[in-house]
PDB file of N, CA and C in Angstrom:
ATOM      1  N   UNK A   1      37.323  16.374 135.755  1.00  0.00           N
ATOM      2  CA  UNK A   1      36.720  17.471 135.030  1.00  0.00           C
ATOM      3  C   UNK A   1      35.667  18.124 135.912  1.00  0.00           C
ATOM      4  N   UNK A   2      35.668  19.106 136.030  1.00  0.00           N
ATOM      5  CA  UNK A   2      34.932  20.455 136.842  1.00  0.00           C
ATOM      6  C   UNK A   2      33.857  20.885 135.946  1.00  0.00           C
ATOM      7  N   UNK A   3      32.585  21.002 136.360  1.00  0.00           N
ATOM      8  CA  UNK A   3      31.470  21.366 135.131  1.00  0.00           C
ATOM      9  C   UNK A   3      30.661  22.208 136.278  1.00  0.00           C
ATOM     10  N   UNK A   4      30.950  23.305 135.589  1.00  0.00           N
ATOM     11  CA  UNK A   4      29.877  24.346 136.018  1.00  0.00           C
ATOM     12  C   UNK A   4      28.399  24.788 134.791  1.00  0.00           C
ATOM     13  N   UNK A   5      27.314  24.521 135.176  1.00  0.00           N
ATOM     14  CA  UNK A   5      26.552  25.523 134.563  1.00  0.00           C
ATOM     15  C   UNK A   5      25.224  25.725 135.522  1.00  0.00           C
ATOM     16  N   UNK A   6      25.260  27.642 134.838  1.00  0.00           N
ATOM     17  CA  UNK A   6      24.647  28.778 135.215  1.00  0.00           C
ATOM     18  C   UNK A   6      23.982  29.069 133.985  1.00  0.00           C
ATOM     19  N   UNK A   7      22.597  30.181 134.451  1.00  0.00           N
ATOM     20  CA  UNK A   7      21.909  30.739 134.137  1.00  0.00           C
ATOM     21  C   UNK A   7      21.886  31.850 134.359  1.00  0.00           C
ATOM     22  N   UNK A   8      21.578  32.961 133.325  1.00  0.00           N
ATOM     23  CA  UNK A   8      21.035  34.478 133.663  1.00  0.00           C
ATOM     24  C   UNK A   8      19.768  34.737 132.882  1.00  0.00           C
ATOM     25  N   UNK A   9      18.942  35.386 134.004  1.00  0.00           N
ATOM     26  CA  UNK A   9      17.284  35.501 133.720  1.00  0.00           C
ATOM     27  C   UNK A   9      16.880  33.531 133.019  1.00  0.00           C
ATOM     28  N   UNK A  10      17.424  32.920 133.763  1.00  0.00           N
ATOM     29  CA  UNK A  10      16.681  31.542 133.391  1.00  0.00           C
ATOM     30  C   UNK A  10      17.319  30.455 134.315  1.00  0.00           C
ATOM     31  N   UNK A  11      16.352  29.589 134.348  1.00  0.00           N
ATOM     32  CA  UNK A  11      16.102  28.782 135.579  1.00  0.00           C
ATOM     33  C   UNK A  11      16.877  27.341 135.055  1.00  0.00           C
ATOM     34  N   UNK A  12      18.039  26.860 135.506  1.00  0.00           N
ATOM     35  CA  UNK A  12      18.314  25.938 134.791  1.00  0.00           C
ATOM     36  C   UNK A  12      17.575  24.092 135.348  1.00  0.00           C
ATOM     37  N   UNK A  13      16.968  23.746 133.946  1.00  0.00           N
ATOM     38  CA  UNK A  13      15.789  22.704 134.628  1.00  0.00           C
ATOM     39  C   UNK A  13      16.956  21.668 134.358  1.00  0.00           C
ATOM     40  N   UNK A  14      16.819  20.346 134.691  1.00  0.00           N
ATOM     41  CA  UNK A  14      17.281  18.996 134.426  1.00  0.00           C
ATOM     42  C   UNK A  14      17.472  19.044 133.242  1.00  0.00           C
ATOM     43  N   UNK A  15      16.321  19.325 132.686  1.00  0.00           N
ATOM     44  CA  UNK A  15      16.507  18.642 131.413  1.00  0.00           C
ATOM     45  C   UNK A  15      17.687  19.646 130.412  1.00  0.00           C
ATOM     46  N   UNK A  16      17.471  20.947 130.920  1.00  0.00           N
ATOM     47  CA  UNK A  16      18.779  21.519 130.003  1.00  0.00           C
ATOM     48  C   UNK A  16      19.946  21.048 130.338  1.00  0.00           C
ATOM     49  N   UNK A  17      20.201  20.943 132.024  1.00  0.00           N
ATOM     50  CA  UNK A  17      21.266  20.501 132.454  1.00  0.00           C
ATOM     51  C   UNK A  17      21.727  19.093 131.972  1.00  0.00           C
ATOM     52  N   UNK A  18      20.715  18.046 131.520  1.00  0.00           N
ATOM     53  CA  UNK A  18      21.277  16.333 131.112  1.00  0.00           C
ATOM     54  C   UNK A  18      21.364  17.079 129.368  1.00  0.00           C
ATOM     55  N   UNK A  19      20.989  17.752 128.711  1.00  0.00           N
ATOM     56  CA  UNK A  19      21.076  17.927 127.465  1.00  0.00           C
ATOM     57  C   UNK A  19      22.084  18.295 127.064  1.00  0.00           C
ATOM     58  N   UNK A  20      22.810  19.336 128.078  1.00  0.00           N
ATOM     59  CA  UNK A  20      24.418  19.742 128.028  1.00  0.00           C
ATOM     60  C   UNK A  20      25.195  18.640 128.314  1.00  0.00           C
ATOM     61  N   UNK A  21      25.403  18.552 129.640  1.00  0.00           N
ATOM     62  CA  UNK A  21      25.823  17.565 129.690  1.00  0.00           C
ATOM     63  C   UNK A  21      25.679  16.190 128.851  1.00  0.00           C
ATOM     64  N   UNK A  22      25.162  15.918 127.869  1.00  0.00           N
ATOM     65  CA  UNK A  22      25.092  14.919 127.163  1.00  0.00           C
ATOM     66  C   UNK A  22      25.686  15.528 125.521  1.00  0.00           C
ATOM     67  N   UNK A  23      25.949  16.653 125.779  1.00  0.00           N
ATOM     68  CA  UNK A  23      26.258  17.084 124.382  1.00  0.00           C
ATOM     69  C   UNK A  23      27.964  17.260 124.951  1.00  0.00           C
ATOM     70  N   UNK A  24      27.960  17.313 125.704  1.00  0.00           N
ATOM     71  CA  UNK A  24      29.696  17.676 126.171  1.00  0.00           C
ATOM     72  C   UNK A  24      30.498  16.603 125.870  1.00  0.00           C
ATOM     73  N   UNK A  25      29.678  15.324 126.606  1.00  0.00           N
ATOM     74  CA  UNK A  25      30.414  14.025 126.063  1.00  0.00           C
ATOM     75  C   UNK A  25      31.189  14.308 124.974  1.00  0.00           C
ATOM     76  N   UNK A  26      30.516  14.389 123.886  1.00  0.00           N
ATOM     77  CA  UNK A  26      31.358  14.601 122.668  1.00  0.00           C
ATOM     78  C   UNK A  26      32.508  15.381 122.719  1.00  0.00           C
ATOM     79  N   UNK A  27      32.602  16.135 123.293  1.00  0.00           N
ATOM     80  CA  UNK A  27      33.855  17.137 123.459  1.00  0.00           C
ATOM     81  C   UNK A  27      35.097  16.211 124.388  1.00  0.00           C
ATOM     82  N   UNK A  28      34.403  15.211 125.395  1.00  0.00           N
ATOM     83  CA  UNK A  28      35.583  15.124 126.585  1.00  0.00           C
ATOM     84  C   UNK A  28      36.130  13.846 125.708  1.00  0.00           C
ATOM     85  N   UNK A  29      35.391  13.113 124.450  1.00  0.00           N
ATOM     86  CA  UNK A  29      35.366  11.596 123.881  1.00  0.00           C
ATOM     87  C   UNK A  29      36.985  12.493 122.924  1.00  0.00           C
ATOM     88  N   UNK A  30      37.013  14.038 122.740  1.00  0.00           N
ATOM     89  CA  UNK A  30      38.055  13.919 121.669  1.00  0.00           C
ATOM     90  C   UNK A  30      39.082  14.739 122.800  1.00  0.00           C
ATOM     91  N   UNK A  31      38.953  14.998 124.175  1.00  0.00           N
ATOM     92  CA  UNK A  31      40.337  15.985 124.488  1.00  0.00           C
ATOM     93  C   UNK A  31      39.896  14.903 126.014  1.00  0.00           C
ATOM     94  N   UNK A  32      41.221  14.525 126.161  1.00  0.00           N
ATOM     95  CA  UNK A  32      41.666  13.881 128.022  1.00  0.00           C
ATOM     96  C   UNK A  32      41.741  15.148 129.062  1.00  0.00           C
ATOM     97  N   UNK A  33      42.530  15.903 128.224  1.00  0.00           N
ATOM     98  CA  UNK A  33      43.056  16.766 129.601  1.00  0.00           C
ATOM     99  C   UNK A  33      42.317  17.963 130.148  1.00  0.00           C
ATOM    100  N   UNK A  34      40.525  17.945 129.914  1.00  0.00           N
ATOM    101  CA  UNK A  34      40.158  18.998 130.276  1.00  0.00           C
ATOM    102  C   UNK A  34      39.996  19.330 131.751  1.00  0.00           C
ATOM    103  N   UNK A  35      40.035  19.985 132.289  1.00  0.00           N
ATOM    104  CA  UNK A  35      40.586  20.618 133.593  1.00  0.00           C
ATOM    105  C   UNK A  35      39.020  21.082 133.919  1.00  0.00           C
ATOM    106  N   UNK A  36      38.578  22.184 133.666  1.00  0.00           N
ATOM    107  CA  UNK A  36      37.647  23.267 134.055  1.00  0.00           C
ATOM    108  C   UNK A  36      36.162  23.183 132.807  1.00  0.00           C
ATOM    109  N   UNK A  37      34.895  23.324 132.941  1.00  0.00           N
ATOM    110  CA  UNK A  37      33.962  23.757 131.970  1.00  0.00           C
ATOM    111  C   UNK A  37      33.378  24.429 132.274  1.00  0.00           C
ATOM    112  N   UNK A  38      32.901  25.572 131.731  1.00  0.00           N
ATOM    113  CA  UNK A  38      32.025  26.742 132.742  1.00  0.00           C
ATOM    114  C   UNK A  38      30.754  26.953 131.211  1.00  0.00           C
ATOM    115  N   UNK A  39      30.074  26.585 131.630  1.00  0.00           N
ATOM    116  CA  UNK A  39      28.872  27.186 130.896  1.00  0.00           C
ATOM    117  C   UNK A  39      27.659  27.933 131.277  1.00  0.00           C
ATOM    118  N   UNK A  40      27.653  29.016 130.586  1.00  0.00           N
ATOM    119  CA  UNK A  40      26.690  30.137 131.096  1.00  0.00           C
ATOM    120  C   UNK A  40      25.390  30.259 129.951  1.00  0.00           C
ATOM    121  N   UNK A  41      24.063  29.907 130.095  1.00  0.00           N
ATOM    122  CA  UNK A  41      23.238  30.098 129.694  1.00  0.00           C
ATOM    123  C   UNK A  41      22.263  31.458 129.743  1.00  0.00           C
ATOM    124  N   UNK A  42      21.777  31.879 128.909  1.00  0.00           N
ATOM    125  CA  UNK A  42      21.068  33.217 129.240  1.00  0.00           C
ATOM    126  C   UNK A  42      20.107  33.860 128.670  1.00  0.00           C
ATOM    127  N   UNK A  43      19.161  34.475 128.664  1.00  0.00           N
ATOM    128  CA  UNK A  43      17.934  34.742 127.987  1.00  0.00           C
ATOM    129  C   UNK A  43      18.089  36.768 128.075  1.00  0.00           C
ATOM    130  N   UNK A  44      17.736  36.909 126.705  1.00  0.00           N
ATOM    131  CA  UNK A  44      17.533  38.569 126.643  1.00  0.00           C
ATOM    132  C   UNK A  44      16.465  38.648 125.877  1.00  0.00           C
ATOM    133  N   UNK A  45      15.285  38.965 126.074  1.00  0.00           N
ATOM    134  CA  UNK A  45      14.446  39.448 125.229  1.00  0.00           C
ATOM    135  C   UNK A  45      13.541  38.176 124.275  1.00  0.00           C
ATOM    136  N   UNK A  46      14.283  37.643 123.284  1.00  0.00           N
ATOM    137  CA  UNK A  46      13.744  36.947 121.901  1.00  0.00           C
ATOM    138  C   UNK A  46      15.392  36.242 121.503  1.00  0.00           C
ATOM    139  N   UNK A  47      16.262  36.170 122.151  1.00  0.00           N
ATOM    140  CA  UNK A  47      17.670  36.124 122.215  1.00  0.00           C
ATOM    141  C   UNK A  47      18.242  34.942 123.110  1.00  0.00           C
ATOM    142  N   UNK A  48      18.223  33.938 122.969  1.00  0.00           N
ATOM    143  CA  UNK A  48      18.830  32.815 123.648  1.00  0.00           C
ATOM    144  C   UNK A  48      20.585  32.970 123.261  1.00  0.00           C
ATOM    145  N   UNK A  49      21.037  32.972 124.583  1.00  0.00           N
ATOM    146  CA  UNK A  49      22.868  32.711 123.944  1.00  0.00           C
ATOM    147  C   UNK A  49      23.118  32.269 125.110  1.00  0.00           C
ATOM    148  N   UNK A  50      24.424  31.171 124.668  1.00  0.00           N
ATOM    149  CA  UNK A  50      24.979  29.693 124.918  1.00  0.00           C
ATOM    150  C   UNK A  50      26.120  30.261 125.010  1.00  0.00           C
ATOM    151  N   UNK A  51      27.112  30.416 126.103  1.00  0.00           N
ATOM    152  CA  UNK A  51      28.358  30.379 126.025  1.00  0.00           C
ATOM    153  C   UNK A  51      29.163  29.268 127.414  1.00  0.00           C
ATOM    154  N   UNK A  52      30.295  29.176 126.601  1.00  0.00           N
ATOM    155  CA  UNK A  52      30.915  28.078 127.471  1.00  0.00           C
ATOM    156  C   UNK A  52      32.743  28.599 127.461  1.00  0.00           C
ATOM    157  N   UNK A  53      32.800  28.538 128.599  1.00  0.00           N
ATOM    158  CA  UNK A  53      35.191  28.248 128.622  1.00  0.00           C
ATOM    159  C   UNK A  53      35.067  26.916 129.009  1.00  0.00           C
ATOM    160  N   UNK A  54      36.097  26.128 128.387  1.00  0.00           N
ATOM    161  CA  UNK A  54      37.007  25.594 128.573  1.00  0.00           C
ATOM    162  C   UNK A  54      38.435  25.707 128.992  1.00  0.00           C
ATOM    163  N   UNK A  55      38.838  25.062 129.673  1.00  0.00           N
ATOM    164  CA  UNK A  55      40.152  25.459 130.440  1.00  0.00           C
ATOM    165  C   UNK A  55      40.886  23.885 130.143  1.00  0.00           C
ATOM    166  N   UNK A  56      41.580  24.107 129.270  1.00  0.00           N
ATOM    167  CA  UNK A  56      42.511  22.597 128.786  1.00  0.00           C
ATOM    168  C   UNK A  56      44.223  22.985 129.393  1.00  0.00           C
ATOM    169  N   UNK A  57      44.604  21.886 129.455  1.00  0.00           N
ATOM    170  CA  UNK A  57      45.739  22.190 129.788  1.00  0.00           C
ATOM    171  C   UNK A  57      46.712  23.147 128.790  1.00  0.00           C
ATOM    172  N   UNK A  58      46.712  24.550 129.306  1.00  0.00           N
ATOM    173  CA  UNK A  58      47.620  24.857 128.035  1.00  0.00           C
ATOM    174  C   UNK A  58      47.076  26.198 127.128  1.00  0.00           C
ATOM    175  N   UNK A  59      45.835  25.742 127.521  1.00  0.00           N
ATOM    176  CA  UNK A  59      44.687  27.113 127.006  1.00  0.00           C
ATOM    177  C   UNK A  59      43.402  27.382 127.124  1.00  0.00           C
ATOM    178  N   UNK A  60      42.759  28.135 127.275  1.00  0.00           N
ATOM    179  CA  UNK A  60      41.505  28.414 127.522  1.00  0.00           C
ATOM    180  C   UNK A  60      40.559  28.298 126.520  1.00  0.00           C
ATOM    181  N   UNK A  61      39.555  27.842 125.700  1.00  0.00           N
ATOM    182  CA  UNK A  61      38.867  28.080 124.799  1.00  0.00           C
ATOM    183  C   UNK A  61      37.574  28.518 125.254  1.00  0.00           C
ATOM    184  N   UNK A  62      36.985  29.557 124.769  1.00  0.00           N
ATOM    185  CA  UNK A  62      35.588  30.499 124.853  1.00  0.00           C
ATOM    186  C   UNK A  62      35.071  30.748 123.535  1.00  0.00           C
ATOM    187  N   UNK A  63      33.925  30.029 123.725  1.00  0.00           N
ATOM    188  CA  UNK A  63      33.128  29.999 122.454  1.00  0.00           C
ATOM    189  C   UNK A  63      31.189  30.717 123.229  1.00  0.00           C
ATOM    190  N   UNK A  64      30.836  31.480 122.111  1.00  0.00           N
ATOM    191  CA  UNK A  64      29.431  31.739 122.128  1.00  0.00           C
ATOM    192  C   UNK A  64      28.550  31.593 121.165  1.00  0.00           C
ATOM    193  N   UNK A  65      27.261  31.474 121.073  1.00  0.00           N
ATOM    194  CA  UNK A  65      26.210  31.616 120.218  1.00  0.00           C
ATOM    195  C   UNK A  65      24.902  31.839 120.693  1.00  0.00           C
ATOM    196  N   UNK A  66      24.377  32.774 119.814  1.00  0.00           N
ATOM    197  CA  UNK A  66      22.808  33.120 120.121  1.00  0.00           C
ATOM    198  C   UNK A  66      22.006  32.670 118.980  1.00  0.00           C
ATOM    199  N   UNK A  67      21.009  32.683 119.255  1.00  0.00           N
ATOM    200  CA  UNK A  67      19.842  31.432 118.299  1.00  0.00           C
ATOM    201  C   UNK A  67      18.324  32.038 119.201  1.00  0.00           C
ATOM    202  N   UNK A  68      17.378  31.761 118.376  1.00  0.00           N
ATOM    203  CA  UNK A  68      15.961  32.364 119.199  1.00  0.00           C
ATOM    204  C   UNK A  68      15.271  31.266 119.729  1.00  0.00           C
ATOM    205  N   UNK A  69      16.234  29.521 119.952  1.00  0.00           N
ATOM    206  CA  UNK A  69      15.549  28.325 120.617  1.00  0.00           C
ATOM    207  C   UNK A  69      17.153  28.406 121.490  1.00  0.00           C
ATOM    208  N   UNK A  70      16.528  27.470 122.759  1.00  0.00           N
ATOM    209  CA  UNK A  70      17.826  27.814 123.899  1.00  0.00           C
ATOM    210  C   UNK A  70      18.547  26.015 123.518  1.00  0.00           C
ATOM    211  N   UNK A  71      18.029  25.330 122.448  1.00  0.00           N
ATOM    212  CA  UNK A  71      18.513  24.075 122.171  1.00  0.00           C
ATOM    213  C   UNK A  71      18.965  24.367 121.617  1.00  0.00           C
ATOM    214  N   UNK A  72      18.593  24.769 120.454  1.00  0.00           N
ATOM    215  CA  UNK A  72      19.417  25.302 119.073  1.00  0.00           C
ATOM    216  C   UNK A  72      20.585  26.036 119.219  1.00  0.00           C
ATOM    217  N   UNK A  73      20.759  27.208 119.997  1.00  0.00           N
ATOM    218  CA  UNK A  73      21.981  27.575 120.829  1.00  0.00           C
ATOM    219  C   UNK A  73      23.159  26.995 121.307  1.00  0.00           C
ATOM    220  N   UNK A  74      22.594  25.698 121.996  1.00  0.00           N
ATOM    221  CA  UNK A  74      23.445  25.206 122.216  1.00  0.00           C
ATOM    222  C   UNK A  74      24.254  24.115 121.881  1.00  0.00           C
ATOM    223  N   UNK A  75      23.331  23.415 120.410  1.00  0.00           N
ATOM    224  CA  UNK A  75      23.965  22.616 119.408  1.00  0.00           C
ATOM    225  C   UNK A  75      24.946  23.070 118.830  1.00  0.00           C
ATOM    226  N   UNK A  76      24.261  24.497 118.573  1.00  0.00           N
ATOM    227  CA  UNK A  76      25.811  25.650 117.951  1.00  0.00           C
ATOM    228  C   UNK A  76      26.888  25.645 118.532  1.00  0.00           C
ATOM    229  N   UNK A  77      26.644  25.667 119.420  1.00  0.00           N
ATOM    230  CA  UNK A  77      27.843  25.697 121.000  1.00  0.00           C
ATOM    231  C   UNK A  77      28.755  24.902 120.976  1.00  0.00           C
ATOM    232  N   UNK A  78      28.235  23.737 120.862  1.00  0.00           N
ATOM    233  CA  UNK A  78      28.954  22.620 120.669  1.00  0.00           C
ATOM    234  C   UNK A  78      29.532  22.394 119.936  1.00  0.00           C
ATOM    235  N   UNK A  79      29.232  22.612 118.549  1.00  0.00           N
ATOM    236  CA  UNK A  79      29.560  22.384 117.071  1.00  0.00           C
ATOM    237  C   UNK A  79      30.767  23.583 117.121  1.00  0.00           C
ATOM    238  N   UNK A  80      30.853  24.447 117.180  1.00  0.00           N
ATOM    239  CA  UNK A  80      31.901  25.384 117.184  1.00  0.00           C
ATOM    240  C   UNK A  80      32.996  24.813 118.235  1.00  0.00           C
ATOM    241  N   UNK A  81      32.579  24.716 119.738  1.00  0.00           N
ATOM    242  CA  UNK A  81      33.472  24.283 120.376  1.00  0.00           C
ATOM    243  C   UNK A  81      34.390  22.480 120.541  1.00  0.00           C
ATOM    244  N   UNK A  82      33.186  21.982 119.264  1.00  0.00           N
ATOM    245  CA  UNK A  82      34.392  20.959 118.785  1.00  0.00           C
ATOM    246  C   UNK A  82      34.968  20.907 118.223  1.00  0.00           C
ATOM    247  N   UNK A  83      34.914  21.721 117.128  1.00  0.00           N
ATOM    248  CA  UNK A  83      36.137  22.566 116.062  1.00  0.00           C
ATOM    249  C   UNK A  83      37.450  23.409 116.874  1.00  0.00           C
ATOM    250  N   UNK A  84      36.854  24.044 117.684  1.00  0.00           N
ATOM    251  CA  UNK A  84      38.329  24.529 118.460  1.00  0.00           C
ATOM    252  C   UNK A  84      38.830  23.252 118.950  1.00  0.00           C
ATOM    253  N   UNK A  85      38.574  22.860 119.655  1.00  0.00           N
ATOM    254  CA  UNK A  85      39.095  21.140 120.427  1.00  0.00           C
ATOM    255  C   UNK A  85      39.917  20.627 119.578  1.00  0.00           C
ATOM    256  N   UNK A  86      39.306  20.236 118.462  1.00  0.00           N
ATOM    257  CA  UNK A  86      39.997  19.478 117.264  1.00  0.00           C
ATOM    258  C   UNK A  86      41.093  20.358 116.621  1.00  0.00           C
ATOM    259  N   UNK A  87      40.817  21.836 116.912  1.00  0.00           N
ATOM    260  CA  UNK A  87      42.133  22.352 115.995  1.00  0.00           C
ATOM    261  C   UNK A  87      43.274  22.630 116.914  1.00  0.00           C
ATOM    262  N   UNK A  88      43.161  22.751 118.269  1.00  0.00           N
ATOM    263  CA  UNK A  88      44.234  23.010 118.767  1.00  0.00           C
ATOM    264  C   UNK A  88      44.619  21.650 119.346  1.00  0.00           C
ATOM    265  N   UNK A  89      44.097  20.490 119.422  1.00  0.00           N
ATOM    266  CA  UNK A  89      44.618  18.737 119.799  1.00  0.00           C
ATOM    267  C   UNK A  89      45.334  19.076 118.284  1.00  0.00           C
ATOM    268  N   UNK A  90      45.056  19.560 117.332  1.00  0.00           N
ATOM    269  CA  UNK A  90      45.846  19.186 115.679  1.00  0.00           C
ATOM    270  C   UNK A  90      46.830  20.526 116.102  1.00  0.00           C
ATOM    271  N   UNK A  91      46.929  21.012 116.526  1.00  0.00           N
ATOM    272  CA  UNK A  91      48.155  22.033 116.834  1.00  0.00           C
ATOM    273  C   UNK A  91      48.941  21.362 117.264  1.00  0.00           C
ATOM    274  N   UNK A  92      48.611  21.052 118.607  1.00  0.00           N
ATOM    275  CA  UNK A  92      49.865  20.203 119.359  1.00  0.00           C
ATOM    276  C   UNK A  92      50.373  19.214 118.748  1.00  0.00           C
ATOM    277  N   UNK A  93      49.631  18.182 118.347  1.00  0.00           N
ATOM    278  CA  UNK A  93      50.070  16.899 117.628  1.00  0.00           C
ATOM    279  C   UNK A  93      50.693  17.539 116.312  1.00  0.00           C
ATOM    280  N   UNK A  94      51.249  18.748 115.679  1.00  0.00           N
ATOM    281  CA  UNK A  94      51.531  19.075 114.678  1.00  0.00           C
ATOM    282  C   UNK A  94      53.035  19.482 114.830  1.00  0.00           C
ATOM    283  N   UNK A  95      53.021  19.671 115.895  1.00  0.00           N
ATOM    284  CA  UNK A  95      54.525  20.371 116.510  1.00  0.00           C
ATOM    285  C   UNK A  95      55.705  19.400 116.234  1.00  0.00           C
ATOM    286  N   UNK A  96      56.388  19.399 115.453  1.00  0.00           N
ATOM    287  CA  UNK A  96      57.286  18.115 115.162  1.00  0.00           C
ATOM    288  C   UNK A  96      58.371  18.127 116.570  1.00  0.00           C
ATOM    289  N   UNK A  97      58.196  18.103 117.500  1.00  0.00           N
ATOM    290  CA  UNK A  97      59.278  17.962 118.442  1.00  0.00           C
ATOM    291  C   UNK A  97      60.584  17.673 118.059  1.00  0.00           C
ATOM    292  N   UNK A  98      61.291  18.627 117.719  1.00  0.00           N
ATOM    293  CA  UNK A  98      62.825  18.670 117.259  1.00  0.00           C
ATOM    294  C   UNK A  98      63.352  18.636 116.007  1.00  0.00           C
ATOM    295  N   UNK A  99      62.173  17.838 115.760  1.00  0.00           N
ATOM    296  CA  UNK A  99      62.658  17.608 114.124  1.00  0.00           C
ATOM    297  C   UNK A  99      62.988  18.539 112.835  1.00  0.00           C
ATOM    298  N   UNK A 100      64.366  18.581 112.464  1.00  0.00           N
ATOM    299  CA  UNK A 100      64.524  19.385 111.605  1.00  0.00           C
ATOM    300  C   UNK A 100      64.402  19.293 109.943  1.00  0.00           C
ATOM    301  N   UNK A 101      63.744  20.411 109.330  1.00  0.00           N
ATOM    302  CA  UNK A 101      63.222  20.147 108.196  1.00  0.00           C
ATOM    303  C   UNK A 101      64.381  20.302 107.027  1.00  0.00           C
ATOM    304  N   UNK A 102      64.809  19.490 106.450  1.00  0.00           N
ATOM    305  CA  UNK A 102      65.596  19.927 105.352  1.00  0.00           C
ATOM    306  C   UNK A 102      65.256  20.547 104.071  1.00  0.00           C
ATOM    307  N   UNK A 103      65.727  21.856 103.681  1.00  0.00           N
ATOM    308  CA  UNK A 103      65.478  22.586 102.518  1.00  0.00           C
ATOM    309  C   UNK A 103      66.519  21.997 101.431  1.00  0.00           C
ATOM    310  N   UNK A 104      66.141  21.766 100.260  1.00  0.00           N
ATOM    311  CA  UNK A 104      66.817  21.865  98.959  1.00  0.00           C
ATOM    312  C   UNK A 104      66.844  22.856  98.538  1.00  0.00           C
ATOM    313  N   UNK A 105      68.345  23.425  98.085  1.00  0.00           N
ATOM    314  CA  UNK A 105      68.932  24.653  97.564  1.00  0.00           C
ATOM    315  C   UNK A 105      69.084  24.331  95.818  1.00  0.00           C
TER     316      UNK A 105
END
């Protein structure tokens, strides 16, 4: 797994960087095959926003959120982007591989 994170207009300290990274865990504990993480942090004004891609085998997921704390942002972040995780691992695992459904007439 490849983990990028960046900043715009903000300085990324340790401690944001171990805070992400410690919130990601959760994400890699429910998907094996992540490939790529790109997270971009950023400050406008009174405006903290958290965005992150994921690059899974198969599809890309891009999630954002803004919040006026740059933690709080990125709890959101997370929380949304473990809901995508979980719905498209429940996509795939949903796909009955071949199996055909019988209708009653």
């Amino acid at each position: 797994m490849n983990l990028q994170i960046s900043g715009h207009h903000l300085d990324i300290t340790p401690a944001i960087r171990d805070y992400v990274t410690g919130k990601l865990e959760r994400i890699t504990r429910h998907s094996d095959n992540l490939i790529d993480i790109n997270v971009i942090l950023s400050v406008d004004k009174l405006k903290q926003k958290a965005e992150i891609t994921v690059h899974l085998s198969g599809k890309d997921i891009y999630v954002e959120s803004v919040d006026e704390d740059m933690y709080a942002a990125i709890d959101i972040l997370i929380d949304k982007l473990d809901r995508q995780v979980q719905k498209y691992k429940q996509k795939l695992k949903d796909h009955h591989r071949g199996e055909k459904i019988e209708h009653k007439a």
